[in-house]
N, C-alpha and C. Protein backbone atom coordinates (compact mmCIF):
# COMPACT_ATOMS: atom_id res chain seq x y z
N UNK A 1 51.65 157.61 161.03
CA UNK A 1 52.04 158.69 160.17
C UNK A 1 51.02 158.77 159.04
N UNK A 2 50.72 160.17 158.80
CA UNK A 2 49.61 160.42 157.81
C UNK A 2 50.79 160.54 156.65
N UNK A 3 50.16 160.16 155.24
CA UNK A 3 51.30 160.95 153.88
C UNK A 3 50.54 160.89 153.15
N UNK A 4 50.60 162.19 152.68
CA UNK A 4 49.67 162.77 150.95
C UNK A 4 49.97 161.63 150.11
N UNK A 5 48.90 160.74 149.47
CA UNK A 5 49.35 159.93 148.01
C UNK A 5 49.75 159.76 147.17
N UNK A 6 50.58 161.29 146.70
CA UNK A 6 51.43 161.30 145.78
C UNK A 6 52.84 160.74 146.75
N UNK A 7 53.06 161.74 147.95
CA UNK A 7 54.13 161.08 148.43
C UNK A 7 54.41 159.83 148.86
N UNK A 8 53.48 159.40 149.39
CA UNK A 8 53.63 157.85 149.95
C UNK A 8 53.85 156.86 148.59
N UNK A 9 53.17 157.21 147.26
CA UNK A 9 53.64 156.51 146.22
C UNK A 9 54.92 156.62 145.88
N UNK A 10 55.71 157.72 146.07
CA UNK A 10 56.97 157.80 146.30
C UNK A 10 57.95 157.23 146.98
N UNK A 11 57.47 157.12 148.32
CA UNK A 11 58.36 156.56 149.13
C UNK A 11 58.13 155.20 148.63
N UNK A 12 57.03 154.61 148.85
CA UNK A 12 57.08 153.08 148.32
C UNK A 12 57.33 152.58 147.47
N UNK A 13 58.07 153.49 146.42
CA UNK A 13 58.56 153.22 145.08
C UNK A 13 60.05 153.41 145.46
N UNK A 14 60.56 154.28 146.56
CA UNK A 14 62.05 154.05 146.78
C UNK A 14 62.42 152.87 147.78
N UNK A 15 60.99 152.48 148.67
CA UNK A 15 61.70 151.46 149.14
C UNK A 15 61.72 150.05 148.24
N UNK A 16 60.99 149.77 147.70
CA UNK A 16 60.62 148.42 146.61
C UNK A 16 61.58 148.78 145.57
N UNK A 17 62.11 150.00 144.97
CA UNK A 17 62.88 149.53 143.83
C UNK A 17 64.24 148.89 144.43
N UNK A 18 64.87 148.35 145.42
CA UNK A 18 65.65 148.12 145.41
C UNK A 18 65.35 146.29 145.98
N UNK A 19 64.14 145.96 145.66
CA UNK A 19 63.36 144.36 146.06
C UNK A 19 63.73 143.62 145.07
N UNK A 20 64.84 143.80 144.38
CA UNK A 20 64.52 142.74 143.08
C UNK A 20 65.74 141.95 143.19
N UNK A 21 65.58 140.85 142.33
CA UNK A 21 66.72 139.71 142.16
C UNK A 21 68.31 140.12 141.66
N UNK A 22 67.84 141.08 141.14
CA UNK A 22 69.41 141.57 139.90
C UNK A 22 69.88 142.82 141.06
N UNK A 23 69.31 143.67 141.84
CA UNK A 23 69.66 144.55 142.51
C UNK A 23 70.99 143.60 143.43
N UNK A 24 70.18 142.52 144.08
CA UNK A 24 70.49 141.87 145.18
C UNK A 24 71.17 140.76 144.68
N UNK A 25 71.74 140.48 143.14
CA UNK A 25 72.75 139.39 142.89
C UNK A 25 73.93 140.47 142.90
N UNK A 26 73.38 141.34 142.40
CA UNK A 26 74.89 142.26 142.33
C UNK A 26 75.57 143.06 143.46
N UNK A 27 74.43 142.91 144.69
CA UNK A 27 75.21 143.08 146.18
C UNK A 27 74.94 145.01 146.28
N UNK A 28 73.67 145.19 145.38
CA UNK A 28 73.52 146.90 145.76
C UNK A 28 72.34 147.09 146.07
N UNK A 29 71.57 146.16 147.17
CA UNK A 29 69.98 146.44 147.66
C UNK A 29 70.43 145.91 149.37
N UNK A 30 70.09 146.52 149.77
CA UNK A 30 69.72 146.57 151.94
C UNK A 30 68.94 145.76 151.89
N UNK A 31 67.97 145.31 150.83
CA UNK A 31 67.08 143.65 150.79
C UNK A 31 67.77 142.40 151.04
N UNK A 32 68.86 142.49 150.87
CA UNK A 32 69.48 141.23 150.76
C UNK A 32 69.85 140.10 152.22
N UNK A 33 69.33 140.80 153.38
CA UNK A 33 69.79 140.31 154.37
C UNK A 33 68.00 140.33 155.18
N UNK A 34 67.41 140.79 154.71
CA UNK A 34 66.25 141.00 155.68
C UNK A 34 65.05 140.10 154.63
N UNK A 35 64.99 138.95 153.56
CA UNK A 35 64.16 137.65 153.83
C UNK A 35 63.96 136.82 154.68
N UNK A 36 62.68 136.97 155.93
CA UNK A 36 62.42 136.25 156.50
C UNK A 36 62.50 136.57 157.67
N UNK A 37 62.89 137.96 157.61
CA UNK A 37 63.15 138.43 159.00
C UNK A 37 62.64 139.94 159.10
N UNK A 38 61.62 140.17 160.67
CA UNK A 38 60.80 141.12 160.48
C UNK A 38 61.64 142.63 160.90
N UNK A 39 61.77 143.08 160.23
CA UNK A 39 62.43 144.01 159.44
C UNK A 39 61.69 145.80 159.58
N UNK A 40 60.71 145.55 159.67
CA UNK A 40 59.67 146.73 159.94
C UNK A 40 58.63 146.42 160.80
N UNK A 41 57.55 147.40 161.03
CA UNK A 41 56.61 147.66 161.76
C UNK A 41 55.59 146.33 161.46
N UNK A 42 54.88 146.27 162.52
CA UNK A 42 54.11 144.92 162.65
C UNK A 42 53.15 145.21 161.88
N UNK A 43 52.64 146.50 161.55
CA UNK A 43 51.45 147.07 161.22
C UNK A 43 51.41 147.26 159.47
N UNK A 44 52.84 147.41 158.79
CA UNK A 44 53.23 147.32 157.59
C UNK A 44 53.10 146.14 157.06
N UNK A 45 52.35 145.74 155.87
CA UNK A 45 52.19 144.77 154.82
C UNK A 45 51.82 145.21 153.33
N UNK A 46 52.91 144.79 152.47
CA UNK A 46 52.64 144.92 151.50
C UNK A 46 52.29 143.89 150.30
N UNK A 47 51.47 143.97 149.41
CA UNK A 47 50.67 143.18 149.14
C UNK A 47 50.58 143.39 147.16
N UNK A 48 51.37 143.03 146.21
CA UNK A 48 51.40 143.12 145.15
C UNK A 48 49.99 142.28 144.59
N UNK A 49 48.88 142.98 144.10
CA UNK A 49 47.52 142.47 143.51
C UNK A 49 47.68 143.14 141.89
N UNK A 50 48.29 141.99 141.56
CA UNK A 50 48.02 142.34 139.25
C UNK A 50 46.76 142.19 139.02
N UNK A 51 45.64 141.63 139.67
CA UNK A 51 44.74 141.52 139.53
C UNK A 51 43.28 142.26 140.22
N UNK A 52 43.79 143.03 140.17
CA UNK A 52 42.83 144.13 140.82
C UNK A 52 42.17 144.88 140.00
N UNK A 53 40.83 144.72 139.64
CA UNK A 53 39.72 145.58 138.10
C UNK A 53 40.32 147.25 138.50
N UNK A 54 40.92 147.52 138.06
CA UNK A 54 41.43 149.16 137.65
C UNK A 54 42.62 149.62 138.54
N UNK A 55 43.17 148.85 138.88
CA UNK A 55 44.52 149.20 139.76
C UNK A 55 45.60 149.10 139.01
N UNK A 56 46.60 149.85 139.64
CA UNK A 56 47.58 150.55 139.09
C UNK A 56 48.61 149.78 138.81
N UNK A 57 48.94 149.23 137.46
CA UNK A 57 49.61 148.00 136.66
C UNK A 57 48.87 146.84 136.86
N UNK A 58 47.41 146.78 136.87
CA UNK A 58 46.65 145.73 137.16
C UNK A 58 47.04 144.63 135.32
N UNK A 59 47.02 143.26 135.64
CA UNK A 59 47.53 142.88 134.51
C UNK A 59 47.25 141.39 134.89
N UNK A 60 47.37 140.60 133.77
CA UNK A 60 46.59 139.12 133.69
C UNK A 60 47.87 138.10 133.73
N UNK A 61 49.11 138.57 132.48
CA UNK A 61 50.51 138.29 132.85
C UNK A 61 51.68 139.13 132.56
N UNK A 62 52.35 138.69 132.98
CA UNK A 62 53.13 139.46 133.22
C UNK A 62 54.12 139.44 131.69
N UNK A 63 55.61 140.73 131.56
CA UNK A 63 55.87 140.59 130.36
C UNK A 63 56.83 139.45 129.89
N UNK A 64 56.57 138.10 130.82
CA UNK A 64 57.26 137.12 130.53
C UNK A 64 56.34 136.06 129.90
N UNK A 65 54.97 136.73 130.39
CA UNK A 65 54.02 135.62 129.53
C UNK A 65 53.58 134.82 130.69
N UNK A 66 54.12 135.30 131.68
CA UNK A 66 53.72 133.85 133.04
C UNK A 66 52.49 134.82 133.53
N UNK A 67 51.40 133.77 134.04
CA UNK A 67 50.28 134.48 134.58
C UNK A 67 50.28 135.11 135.63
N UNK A 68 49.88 136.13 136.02
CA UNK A 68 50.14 137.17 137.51
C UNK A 68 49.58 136.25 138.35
N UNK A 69 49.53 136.72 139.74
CA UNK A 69 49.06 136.29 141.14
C UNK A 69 49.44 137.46 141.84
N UNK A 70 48.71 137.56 143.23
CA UNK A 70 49.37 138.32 143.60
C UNK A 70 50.18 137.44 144.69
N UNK A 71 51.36 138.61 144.95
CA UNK A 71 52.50 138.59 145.46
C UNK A 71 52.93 139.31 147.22
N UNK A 72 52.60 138.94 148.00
CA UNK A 72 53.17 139.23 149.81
C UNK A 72 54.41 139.58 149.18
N UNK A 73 54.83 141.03 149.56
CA UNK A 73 56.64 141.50 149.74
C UNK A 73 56.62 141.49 150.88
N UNK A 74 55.81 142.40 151.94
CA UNK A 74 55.83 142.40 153.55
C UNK A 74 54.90 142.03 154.02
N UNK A 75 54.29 140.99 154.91
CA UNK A 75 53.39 140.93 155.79
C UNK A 75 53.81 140.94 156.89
N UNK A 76 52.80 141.54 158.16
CA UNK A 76 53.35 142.19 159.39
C UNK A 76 54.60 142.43 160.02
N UNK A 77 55.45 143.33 159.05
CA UNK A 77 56.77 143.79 159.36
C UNK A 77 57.64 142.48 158.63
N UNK A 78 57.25 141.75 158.29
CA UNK A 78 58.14 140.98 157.96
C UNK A 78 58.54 140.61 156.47
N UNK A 79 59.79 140.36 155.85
CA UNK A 79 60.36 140.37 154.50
C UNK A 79 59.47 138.78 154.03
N UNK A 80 58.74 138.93 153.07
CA UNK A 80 58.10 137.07 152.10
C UNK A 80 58.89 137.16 151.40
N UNK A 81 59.18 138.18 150.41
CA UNK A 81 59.67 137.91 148.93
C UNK A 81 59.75 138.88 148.37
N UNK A 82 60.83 138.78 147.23
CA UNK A 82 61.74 140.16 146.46
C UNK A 82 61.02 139.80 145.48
N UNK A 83 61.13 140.43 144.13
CA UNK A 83 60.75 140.26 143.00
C UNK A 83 62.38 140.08 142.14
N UNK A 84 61.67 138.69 141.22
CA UNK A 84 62.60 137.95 140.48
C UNK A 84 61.99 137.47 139.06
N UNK A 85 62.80 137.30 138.14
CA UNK A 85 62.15 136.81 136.98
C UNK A 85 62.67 135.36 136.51
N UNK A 86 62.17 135.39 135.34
CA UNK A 86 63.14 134.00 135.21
C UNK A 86 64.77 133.64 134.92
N UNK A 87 65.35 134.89 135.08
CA UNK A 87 66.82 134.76 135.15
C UNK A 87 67.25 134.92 136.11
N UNK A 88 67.07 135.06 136.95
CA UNK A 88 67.27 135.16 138.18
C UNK A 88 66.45 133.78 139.45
């Protein structure tokens, strides 16, 4: 599937906002059952880089003060990891 870049930033912003720790303690994210299990297309990986020279929320740390890395959410169809902070 081809998608214009505005849209595809879209969609990948509706599927990831629901990746996080507080979505999924409170039992209102479809994330909650698919860590570790491949879940999508083999060909899908997503790949959180804070450290990328001019990318989009590129950043050194984060607003907890802890230093970025980047972060695997999907590699080849498959769920690594939600995003969590330190309360969670």
């Amino acid at each position: 599937m081809v998608v214009d870049p505005p849209a595809a930033t879209s969609l990948i912003a509706s599927l990831l906002g629901a990746a996080n720790a507080h979505s999924i303690h409170r039992g209102r994210s479809f994330w909650t059952e698919l860590r570790g299990k491949k879940s999508f297309s083999g060909k899908l990986t997503i790949l959180d880089n804070p450290l990328r020279i001019r990318g989009l929320a590129s950043r050194y740390y984060d607003v907890e003060g802890i230093a970025a890395k980047p972060f695997v959410l999907i590699e080849n169809g498959t769920v690594q990891n939600i995003y969590a902070d330190t309360y969670y």
